[in-house]
N, C-alpha and C. Protein backbone atom coordinates (compact mmCIF):
# COMPACT_ATOMS: atom_id res chain seq x y z
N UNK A 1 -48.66 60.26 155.79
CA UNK A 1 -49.38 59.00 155.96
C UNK A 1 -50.86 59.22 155.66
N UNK A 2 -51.84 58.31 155.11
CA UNK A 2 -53.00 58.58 154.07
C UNK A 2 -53.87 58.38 155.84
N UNK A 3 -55.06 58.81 155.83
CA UNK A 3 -56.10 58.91 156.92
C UNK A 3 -56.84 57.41 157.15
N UNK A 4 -56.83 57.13 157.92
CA UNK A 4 -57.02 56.03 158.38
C UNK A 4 -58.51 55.19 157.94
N UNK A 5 -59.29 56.26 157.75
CA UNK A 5 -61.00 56.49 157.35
C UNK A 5 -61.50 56.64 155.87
N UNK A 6 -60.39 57.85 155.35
CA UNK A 6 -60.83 57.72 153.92
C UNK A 6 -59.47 57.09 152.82
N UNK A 7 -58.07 56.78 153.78
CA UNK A 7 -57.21 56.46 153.02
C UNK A 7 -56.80 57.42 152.28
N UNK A 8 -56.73 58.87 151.89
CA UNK A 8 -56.59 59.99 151.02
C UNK A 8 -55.70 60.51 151.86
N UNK A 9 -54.71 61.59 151.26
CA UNK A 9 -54.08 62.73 151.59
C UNK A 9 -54.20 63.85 150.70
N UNK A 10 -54.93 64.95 150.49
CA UNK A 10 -55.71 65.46 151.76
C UNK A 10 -56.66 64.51 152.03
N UNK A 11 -57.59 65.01 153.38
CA UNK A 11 -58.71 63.76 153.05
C UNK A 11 -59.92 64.20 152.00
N UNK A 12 -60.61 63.07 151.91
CA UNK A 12 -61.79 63.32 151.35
C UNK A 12 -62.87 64.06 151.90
N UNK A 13 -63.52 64.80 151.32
CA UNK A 13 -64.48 65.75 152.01
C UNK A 13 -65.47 65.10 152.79
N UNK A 14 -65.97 63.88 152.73
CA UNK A 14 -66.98 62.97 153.40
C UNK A 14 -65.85 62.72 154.27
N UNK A 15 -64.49 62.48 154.81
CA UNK A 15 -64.00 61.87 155.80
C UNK A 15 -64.40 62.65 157.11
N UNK A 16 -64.75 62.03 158.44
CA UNK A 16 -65.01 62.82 159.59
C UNK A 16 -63.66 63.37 160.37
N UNK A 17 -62.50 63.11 159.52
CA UNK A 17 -61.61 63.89 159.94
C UNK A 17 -61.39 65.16 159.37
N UNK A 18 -61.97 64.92 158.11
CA UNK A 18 -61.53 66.43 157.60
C UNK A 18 -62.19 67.58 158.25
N UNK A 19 -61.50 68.82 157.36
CA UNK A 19 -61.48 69.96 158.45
C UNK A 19 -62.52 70.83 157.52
N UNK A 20 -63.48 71.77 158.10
CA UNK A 20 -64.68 71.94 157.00
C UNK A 20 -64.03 73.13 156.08
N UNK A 21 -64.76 72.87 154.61
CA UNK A 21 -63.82 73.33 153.43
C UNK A 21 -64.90 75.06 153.34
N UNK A 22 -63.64 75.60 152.90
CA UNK A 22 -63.94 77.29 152.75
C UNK A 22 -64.36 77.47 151.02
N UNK A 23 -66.08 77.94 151.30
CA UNK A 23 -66.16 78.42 149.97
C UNK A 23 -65.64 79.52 149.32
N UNK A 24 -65.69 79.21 148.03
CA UNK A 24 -64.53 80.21 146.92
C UNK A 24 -65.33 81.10 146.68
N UNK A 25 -66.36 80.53 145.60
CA UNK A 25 -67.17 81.10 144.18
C UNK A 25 -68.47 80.04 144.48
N UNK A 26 -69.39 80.80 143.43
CA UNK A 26 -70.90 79.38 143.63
C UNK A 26 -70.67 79.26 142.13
N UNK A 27 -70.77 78.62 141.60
CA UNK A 27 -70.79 78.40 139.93
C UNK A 27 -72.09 79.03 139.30
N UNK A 28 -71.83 79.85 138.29
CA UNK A 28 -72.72 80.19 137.80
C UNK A 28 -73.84 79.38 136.69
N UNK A 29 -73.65 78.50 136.88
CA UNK A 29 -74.66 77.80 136.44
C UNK A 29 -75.71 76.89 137.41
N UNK A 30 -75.16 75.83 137.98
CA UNK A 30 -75.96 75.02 139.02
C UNK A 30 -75.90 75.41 140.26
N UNK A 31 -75.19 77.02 140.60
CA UNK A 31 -75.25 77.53 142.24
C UNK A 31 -74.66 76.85 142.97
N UNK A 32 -73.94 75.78 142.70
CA UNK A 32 -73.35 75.20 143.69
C UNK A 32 -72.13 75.36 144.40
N UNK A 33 -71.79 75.35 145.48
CA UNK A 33 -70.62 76.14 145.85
C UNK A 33 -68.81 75.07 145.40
N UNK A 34 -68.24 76.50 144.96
CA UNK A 34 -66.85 75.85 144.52
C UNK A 34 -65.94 76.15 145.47
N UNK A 35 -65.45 74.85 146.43
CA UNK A 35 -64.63 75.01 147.62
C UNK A 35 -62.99 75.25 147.08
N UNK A 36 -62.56 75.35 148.77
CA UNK A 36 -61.60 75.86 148.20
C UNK A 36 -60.44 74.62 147.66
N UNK A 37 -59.63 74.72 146.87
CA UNK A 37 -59.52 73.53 146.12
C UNK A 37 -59.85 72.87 144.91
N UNK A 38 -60.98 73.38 144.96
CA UNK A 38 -61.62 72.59 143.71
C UNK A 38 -60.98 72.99 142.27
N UNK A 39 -61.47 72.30 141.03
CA UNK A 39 -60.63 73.06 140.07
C UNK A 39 -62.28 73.69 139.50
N UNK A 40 -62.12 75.24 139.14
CA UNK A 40 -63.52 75.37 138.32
C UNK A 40 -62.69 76.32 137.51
N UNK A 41 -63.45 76.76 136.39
CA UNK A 41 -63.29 77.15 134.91
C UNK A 41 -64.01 78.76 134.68
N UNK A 42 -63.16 79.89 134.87
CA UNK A 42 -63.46 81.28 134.84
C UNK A 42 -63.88 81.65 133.61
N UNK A 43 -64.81 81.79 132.85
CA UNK A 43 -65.01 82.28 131.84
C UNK A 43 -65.19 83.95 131.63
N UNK A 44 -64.62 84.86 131.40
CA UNK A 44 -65.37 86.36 131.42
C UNK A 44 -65.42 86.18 133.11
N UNK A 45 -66.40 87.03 132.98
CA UNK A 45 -66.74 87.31 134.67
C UNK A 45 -67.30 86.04 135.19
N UNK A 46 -67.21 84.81 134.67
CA UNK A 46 -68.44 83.76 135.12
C UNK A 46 -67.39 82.55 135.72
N UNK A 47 -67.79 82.01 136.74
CA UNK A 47 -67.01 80.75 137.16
C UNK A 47 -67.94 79.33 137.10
N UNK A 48 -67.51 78.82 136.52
CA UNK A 48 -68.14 77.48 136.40
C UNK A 48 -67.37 75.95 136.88
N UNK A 49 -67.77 75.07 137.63
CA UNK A 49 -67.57 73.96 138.56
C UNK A 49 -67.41 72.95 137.13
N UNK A 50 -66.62 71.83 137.20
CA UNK A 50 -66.00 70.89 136.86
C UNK A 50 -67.00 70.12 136.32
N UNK A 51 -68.18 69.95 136.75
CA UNK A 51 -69.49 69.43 136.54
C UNK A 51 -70.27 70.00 135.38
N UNK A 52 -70.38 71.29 135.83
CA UNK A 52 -71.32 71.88 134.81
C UNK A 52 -70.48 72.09 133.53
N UNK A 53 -68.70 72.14 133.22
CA UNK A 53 -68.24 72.63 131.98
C UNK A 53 -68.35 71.07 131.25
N UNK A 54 -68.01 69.52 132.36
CA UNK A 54 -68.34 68.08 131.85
C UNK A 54 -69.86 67.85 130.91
N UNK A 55 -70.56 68.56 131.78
CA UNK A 55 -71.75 68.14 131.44
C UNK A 55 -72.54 69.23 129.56
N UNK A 56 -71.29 70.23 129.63
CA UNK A 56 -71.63 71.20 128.57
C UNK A 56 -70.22 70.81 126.89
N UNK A 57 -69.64 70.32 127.53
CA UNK A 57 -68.49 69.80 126.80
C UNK A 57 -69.53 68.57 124.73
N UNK A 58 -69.15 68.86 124.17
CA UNK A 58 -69.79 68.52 123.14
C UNK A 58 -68.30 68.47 122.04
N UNK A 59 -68.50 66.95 120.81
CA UNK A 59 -67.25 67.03 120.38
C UNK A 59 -67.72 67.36 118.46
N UNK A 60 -66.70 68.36 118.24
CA UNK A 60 -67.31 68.79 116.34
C UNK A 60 -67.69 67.74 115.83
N UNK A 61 -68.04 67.94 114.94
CA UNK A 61 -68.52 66.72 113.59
C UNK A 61 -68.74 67.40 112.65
N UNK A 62 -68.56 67.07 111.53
CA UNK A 62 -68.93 67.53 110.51
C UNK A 62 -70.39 66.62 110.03
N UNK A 63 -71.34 67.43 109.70
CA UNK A 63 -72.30 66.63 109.44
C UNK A 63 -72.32 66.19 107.86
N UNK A 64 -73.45 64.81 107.44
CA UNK A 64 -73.09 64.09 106.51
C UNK A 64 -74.02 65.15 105.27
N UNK A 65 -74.11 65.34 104.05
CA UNK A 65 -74.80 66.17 103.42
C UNK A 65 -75.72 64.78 102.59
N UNK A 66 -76.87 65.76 102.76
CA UNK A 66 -78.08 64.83 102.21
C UNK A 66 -77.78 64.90 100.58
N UNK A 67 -77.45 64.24 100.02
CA UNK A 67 -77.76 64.52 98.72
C UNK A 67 -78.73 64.24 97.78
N UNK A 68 -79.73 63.20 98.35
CA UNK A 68 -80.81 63.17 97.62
C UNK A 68 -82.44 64.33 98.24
N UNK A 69 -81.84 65.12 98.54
CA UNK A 69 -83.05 66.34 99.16
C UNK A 69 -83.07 66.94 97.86
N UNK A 70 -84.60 67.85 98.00
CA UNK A 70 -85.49 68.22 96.64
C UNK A 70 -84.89 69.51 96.67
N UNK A 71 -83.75 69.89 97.25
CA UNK A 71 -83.33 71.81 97.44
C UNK A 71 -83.16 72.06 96.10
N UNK A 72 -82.33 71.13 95.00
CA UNK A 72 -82.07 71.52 93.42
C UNK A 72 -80.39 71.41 93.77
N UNK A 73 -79.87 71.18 94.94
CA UNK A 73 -77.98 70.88 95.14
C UNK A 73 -78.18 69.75 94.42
């Protein structure tokens, strides 16, 4: 049955029922601690939080080629 406060099962970490969460790892980028639970992203020796791999995430492109530039292409 979901918690009466935050409606979640587990609860939500802001709920005053929940039970206080055990840190894992701190992410190596923004230091912030990765509880236990969380999903974060091991690279090599490095662990990184859900946040910092969102916020580093970038999508290919091929870029357009100038063709009127003075290079002599």
């Amino acid at each position: 049955m979901a918690c009466e406060y935050c409606r979640m099962i587990p609860h939500h970490p802001r709920c005053p029922e929940a039970s206080e969460l055990k840190i894992i790892y701190y992410c190596s980028e923004c230091k912030e601690p990765i509880y236990e639970g969380n999903t974060f992203y091991p690279i090599g020796e490095l662990k990184y939080c859900s946040d910092c791999i969102h916020d580093c995430k970038q999508v290919a492109e091929v870029e357009e080629l100038d063709w009127n530039d003075d290079d002599g292409y």
